[in-house]
Protein backbone atom coordinates (compact mmCIF):
# COMPACT_ATOMS: atom_id res chain seq x y z
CA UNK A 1 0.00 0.00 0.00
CA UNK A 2 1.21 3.27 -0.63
CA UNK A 3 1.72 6.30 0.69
CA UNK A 4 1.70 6.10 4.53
CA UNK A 5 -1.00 7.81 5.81
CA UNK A 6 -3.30 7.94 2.65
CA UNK A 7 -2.83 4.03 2.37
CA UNK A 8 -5.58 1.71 0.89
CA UNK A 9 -7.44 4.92 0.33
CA UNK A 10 -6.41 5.49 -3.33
CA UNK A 11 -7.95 1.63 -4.09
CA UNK A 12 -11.61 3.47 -4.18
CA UNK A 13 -13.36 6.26 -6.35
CA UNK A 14 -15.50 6.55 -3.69
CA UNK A 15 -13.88 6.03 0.09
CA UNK A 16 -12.78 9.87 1.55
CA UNK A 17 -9.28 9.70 3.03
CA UNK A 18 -9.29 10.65 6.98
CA UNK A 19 -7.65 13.97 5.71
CA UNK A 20 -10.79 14.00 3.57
CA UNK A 21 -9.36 13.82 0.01
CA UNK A 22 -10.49 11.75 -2.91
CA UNK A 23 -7.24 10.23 -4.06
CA UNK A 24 -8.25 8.83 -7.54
CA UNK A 25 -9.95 11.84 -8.08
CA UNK A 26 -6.43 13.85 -7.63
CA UNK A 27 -4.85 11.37 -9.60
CA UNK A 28 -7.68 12.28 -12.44
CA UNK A 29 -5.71 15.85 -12.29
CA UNK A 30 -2.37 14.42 -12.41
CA UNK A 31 -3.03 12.17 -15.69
CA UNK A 32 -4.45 15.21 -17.81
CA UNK A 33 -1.02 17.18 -16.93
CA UNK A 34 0.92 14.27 -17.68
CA UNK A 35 -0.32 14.90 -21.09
CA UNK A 36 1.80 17.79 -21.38
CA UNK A 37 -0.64 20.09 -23.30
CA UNK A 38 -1.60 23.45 -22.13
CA UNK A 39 -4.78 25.53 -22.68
CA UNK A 40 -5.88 28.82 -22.23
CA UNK A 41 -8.85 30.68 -22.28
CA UNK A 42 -9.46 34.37 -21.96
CA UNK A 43 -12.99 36.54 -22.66
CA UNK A 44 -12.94 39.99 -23.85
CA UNK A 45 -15.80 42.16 -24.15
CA UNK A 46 -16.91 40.96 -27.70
CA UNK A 47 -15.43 37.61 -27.76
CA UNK A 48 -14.21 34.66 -26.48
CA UNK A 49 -10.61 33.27 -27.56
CA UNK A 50 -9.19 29.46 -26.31
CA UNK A 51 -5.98 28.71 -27.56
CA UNK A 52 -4.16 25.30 -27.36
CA UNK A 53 -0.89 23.63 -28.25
CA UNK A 54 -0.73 21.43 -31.16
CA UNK A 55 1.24 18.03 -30.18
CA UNK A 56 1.29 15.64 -32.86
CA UNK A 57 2.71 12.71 -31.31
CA UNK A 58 3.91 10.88 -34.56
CA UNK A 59 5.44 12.19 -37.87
CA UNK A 60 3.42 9.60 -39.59
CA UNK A 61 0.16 11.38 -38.01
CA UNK A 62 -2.09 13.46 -40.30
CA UNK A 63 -1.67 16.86 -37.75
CA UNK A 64 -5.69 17.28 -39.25
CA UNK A 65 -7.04 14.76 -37.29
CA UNK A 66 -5.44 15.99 -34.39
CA UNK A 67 -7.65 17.88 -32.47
CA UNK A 68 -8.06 19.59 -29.00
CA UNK A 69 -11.30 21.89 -30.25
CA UNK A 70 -14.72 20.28 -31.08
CA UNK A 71 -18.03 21.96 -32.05
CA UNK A 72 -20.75 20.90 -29.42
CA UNK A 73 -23.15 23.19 -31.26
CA UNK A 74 -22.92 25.53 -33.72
CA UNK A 75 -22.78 28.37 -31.52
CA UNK A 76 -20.32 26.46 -28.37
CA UNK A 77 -17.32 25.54 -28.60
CA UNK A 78 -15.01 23.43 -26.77
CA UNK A 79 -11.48 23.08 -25.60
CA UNK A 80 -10.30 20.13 -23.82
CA UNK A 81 -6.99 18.83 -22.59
CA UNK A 82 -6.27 15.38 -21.03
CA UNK A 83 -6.85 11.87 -22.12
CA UNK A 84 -8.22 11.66 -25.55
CA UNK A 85 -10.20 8.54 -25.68
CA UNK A 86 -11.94 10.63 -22.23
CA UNK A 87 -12.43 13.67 -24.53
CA UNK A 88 -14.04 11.94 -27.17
CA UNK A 89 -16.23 10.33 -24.64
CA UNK A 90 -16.68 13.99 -23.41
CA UNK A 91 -17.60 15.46 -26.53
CA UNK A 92 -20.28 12.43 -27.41
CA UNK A 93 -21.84 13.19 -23.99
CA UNK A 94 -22.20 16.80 -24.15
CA UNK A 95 -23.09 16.97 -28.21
CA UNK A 96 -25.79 14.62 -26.48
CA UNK A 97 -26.96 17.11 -24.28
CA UNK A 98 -27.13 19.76 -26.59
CA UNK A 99 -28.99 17.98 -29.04
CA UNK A 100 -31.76 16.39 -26.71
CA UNK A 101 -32.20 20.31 -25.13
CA UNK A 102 -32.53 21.50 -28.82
CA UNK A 103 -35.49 18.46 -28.83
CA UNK A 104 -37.38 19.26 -26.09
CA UNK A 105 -37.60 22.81 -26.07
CA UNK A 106 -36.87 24.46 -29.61
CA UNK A 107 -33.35 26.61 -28.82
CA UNK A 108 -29.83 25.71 -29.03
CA UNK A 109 -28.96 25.33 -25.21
CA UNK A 110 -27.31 27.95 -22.96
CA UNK A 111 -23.43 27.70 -22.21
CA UNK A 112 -23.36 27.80 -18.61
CA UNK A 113 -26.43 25.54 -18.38
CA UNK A 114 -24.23 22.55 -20.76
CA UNK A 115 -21.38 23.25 -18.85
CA UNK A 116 -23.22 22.72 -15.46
CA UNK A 117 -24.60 19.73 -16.71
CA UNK A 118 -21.35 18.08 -17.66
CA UNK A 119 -20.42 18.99 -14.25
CA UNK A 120 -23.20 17.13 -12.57
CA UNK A 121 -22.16 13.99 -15.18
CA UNK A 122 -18.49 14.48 -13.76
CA UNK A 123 -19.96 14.67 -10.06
CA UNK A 124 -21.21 11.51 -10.60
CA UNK A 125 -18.52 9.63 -11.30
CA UNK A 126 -16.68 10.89 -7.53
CA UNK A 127 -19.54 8.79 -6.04
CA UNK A 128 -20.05 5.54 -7.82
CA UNK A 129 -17.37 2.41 -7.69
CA UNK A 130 -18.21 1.45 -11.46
CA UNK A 131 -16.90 4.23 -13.41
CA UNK A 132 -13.65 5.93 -13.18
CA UNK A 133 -13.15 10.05 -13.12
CA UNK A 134 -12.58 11.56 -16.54
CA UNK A 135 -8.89 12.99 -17.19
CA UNK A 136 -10.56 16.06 -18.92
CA UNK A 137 -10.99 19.34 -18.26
CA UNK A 138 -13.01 21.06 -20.83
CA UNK A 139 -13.75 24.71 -21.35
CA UNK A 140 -16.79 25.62 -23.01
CA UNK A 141 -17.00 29.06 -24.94
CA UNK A 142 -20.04 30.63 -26.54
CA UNK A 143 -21.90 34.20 -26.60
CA UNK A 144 -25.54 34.05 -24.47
CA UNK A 145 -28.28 35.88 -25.32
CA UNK A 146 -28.86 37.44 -21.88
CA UNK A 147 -25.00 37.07 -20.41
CA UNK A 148 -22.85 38.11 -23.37
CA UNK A 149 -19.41 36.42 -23.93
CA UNK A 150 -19.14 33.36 -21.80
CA UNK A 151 -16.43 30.95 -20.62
CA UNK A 152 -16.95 28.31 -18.57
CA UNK A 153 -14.17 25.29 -16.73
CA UNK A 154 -15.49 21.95 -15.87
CA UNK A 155 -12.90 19.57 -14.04
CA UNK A 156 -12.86 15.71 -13.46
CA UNK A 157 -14.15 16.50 -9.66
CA UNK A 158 -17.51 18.33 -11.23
CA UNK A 159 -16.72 21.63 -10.15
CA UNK A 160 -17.67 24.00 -12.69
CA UNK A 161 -17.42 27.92 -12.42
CA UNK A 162 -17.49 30.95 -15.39
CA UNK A 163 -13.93 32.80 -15.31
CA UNK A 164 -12.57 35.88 -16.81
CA UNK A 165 -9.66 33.94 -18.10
CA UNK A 166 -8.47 30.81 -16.90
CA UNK A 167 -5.98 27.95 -18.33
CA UNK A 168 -5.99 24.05 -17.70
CA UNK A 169 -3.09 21.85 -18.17
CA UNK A 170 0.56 20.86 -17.27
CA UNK A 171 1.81 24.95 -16.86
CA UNK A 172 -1.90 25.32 -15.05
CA UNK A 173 -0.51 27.65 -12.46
CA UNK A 174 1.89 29.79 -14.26
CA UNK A 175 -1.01 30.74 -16.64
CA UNK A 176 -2.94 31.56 -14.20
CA UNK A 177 -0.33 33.83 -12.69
CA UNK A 178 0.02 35.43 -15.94
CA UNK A 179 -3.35 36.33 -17.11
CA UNK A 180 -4.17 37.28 -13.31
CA UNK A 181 -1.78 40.19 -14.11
CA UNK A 182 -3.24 41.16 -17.62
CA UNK A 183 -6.68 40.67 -16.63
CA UNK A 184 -7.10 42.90 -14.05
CA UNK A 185 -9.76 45.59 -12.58
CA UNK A 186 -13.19 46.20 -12.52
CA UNK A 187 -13.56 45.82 -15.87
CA UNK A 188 -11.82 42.44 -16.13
CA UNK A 189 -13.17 40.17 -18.72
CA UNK A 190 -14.95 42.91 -20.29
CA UNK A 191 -12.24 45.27 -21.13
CA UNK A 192 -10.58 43.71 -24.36
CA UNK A 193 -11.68 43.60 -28.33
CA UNK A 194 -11.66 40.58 -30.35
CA UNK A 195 -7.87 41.00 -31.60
CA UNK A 196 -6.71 41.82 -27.75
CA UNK A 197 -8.48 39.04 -26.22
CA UNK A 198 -6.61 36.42 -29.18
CA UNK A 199 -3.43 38.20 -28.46
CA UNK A 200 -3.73 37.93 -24.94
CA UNK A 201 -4.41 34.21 -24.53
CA UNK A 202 -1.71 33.65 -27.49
CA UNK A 203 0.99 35.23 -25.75
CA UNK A 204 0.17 33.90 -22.26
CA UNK A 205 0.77 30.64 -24.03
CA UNK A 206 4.41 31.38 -24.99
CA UNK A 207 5.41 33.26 -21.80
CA UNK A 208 4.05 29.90 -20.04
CA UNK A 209 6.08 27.71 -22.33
CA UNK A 210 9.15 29.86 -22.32
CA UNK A 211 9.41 29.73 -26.39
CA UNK A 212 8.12 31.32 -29.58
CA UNK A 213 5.74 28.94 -31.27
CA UNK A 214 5.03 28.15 -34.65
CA UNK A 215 1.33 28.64 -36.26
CA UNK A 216 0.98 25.06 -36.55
CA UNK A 217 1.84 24.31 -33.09
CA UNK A 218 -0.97 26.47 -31.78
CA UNK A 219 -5.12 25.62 -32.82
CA UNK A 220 -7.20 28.89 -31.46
CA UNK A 221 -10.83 28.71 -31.26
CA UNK A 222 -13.13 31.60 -31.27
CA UNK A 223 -16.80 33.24 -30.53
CA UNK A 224 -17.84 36.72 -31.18
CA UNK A 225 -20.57 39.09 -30.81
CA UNK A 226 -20.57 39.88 -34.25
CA UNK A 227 -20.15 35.90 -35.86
CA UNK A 228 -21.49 33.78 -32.72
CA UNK A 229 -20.75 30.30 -34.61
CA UNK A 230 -17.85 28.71 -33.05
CA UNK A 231 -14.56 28.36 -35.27
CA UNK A 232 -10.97 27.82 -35.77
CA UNK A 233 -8.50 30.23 -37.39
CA UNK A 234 -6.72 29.50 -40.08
CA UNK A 235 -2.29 28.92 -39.91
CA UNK A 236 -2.34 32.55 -41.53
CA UNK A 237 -4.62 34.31 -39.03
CA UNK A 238 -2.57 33.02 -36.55
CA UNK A 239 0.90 33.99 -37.86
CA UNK A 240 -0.50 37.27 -38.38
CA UNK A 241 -0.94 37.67 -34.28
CA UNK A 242 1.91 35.97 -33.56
CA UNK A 243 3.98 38.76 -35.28
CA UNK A 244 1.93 41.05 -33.90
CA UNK A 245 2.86 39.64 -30.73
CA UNK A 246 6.56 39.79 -31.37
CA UNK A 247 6.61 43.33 -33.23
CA UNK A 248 4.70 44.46 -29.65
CA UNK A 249 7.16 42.63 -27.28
């Protein structure tokens, strides 16, 4: 058995520790790092940006069927980092969701109501003995009707919350350092245009890594006021902000 005090305790989704920690569901956390992918998203007053890295893990791999962004509707987006047979899974689930709300009551479903509900799907698996937590933590994007911009994180415990900016992955932390200093205020997560808010989460990105990166290293994912269907920009769009980026620094 290992570790001393927590000991037997990491055998079971479902048994607290006596310090009162779920020990697989830490370990959930730990596998989506050791995936070494980090994301980041940041909302602006008009938009919402995600940006992740672009790992392909092969040279033989076609690098266009490697994805971390997935269209749950037309109108959300997601960005997920972890496991990808979990994300898949993920995606399934919460295209699911979206579809049967669509169903049953005649409008494309909320953001923060899809993301809450993949939350309570998460919760679920903290309590039951049959299924393992998900190593995924997805970040939903999309532009309410009543809120505006929105950006929601849901994590493998079920905790789901809306953030200003926010970043998930193996340089979790020093992300969140970063964008705590550029999105600042009372107007935080209000305060920037479309092209600020890509620039933003691009270059948080490469201060976290500690390296320029290339266009095709990088997939950035996008909602805005003006064009609310979720979509990727293209290697040129991208290159054009990245020497933005470098002309500003």
């Amino acid at each position: 058995m290992s570790r001393g005090s927590g000991s037997g305790y990491d055998r079971h989704i479902t048994i607290f520790s006596p310090e009162g920690r779920l020990y697989q569901v830490e370990y959930a956390f730990k596998a989506i790092k050791s995936v070494g992918v980090t994301s980041i998203g940041v909302r602006g007053k008009d938009s919402v940006c995600v940006v992740t890295q672009k790992k392909i893990p092969d040279k033989l791999v076609d690098p266009a069927d490697v994805t971390h962004m997935f269209k749950i509707t037309k109108v959300i987006g997601m960005c997920a980092t972890g496991k990808s047979p979990d994300i898949r899974n993920v995606v399934q689930k919460a295209r699911h969701k979206a579809a049967e709300f669509r169903h049953e009551f005649g409008y494309e479903i909320p953001v923060d109501f899809l993301s809450t509900r993949m939350a309570d799907e998460f919760q679920v698996y903290t309590q039951h003995a049959y299924m393992r937590p998900m190593a995924a933590m997805c970040m939903f994007v999309g532009i309410d009707e009543e809120k505006g911009p929105c950006l929601f994180k849901n994590d493998p415990a079920g905790y789901c919350v809306g953030y200003k900016a926010t970043s998930a992955g193996v340089k979790e932390q020093e992300a969140i350092n970063f964008l705590e200093k550029k999105v600042k205020g009372e107007n935080a997560g209000n305060a920037f245009d479309e092209t600020e808010t890509i620039q933003t989460a691009i270059s948080c990105l490469q201060s976290v890594l500690g390296e320029d990166l290339k266009s095709k290293e990088l997939e950035v994912g996008i909602v805005t006021t003006e064009n609310k269907n979720f979509r990727l920009l293209s290697s040129d769009v991208i290159e054009e902000h990245l020497t933005a980026i470098s002309e500003r620094d």
